[in-house]
C-alpha atoms as a PDB file:
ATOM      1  CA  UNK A   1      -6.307  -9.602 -11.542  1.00  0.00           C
ATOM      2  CA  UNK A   2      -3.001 -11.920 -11.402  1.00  0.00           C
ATOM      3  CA  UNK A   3      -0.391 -11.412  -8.494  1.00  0.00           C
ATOM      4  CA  UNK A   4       2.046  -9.981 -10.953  1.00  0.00           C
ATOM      5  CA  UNK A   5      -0.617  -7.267 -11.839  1.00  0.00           C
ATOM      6  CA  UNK A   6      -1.473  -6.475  -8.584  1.00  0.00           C
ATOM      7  CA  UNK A   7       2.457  -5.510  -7.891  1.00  0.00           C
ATOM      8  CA  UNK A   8       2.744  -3.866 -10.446  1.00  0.00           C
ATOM      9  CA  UNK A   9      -0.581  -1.621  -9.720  1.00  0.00           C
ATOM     10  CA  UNK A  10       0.880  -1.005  -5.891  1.00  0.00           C
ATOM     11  CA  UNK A  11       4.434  -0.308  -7.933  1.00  0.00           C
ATOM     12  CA  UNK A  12       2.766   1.905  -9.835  1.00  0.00           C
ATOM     13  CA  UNK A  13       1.046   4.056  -7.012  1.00  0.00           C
ATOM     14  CA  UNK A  14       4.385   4.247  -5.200  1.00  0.00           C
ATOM     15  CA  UNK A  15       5.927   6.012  -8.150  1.00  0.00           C
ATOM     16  CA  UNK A  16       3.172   7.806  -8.661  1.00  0.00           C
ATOM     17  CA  UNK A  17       2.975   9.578  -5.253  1.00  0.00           C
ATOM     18  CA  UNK A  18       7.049   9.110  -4.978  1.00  0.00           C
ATOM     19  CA  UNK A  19       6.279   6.452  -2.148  1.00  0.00           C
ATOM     20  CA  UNK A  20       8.570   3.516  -0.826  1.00  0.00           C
ATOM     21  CA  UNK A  21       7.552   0.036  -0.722  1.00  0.00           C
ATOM     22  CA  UNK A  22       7.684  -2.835   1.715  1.00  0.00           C
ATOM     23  CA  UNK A  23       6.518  -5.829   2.348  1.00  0.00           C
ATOM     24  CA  UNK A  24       5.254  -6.059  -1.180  1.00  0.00           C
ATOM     25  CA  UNK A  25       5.153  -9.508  -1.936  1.00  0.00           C
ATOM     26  CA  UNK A  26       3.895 -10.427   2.008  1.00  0.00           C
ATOM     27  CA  UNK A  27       1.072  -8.302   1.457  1.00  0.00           C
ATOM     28  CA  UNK A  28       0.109  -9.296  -2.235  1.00  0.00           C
ATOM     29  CA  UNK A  29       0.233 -12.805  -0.946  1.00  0.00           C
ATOM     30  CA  UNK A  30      -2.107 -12.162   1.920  1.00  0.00           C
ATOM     31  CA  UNK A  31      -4.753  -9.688  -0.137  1.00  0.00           C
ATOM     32  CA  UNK A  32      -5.305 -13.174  -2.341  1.00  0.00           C
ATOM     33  CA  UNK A  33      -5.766 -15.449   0.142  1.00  0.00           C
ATOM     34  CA  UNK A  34      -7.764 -13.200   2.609  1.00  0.00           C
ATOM     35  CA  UNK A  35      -9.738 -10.604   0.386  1.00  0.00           C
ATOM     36  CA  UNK A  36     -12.588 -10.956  -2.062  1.00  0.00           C
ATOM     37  CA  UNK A  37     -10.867  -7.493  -4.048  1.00  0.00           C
ATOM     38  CA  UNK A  38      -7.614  -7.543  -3.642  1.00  0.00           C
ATOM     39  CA  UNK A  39      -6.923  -4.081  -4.112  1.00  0.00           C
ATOM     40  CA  UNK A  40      -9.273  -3.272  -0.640  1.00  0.00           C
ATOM     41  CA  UNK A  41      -6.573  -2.437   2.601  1.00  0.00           C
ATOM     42  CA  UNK A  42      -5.565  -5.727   4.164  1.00  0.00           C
ATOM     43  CA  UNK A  43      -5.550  -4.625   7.685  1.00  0.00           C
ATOM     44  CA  UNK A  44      -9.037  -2.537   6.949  1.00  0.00           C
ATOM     45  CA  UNK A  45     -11.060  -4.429   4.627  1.00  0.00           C
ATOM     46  CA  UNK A  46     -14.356  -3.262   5.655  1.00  0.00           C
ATOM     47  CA  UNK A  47     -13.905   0.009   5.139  1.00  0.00           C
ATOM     48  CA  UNK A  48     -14.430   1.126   1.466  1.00  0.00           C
ATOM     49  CA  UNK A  49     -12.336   4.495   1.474  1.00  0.00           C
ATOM     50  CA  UNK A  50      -8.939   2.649   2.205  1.00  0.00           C
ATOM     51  CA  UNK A  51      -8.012   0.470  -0.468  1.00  0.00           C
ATOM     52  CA  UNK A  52      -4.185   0.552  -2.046  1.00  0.00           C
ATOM     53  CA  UNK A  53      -3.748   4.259  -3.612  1.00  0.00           C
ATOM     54  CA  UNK A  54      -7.329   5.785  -2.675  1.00  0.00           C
ATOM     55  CA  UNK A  55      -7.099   9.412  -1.126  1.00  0.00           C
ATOM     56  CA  UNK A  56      -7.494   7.947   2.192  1.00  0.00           C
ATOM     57  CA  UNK A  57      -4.674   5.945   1.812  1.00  0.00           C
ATOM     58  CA  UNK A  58      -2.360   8.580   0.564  1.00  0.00           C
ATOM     59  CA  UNK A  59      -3.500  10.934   2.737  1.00  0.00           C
ATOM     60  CA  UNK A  60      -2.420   8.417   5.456  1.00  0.00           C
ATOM     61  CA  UNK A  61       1.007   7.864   4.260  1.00  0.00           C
ATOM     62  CA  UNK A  62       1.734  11.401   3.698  1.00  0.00           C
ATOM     63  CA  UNK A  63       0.339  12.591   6.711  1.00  0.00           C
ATOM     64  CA  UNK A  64       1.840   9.116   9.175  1.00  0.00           C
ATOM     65  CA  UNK A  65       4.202   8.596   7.071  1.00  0.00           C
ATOM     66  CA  UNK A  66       3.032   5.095   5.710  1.00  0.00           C
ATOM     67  CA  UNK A  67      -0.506   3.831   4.981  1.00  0.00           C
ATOM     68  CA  UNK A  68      -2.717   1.814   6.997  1.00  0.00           C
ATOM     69  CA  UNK A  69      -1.189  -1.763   6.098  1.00  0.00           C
ATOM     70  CA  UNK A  70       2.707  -0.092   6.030  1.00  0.00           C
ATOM     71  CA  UNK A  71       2.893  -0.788   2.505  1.00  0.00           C
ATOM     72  CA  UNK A  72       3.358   2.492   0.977  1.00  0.00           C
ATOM     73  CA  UNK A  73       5.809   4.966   3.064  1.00  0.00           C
ATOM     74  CA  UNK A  74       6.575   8.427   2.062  1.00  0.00           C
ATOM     75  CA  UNK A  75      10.451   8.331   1.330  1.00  0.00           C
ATOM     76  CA  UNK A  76      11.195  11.201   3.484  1.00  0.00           C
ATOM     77  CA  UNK A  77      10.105   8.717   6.461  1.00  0.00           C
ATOM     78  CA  UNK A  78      11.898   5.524   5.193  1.00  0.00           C
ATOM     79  CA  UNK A  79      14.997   7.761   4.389  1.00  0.00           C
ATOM     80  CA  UNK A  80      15.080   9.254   8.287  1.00  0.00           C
ATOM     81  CA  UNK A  81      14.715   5.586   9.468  1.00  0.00           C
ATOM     82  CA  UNK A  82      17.715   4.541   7.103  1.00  0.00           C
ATOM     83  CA  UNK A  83      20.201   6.905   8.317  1.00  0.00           C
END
């Protein structure tokens, strides 16, 4: 999987589960340099029910607010903190 693929996969989960994004390119950049699967949770890598869009990991950002890493954030939090 490219970097450009990878986006658009975490793009894709976002609209999916009418998430936010940020940090997108920051954390793409870091899941290729750091991870051996770049779709496995940056800051939780050795734990194989968070990677980007598994239940845990919308389950996390619904329920916090944002996932794990703070790359996916439900837009009823990122809208509170805009206002």
């Amino acid at each position: 999987m490219e970097k450009d693929e990878l986006k658009n996969y975490i793009e894709q989960i976002a609209v999916e589960n009418n998430f936010t994004l940020k940090n997108v390119d920051k954390i793409v950049n870091a899941k290729f340099l750091i991870l051996d699967d770049v779709k496995k949770c940056p800051c939780d890598a050795t734990n194989p029910e968070r990677y980007c869009g598994s239940p845990k990991c919308i389950e996390d950002t619904i329920k916090d607010g944002h996932c794990h890493c703070n790359l996916f954030w439900s837009k009823s939090v990122d809208n509170a903190d805009n206002e």
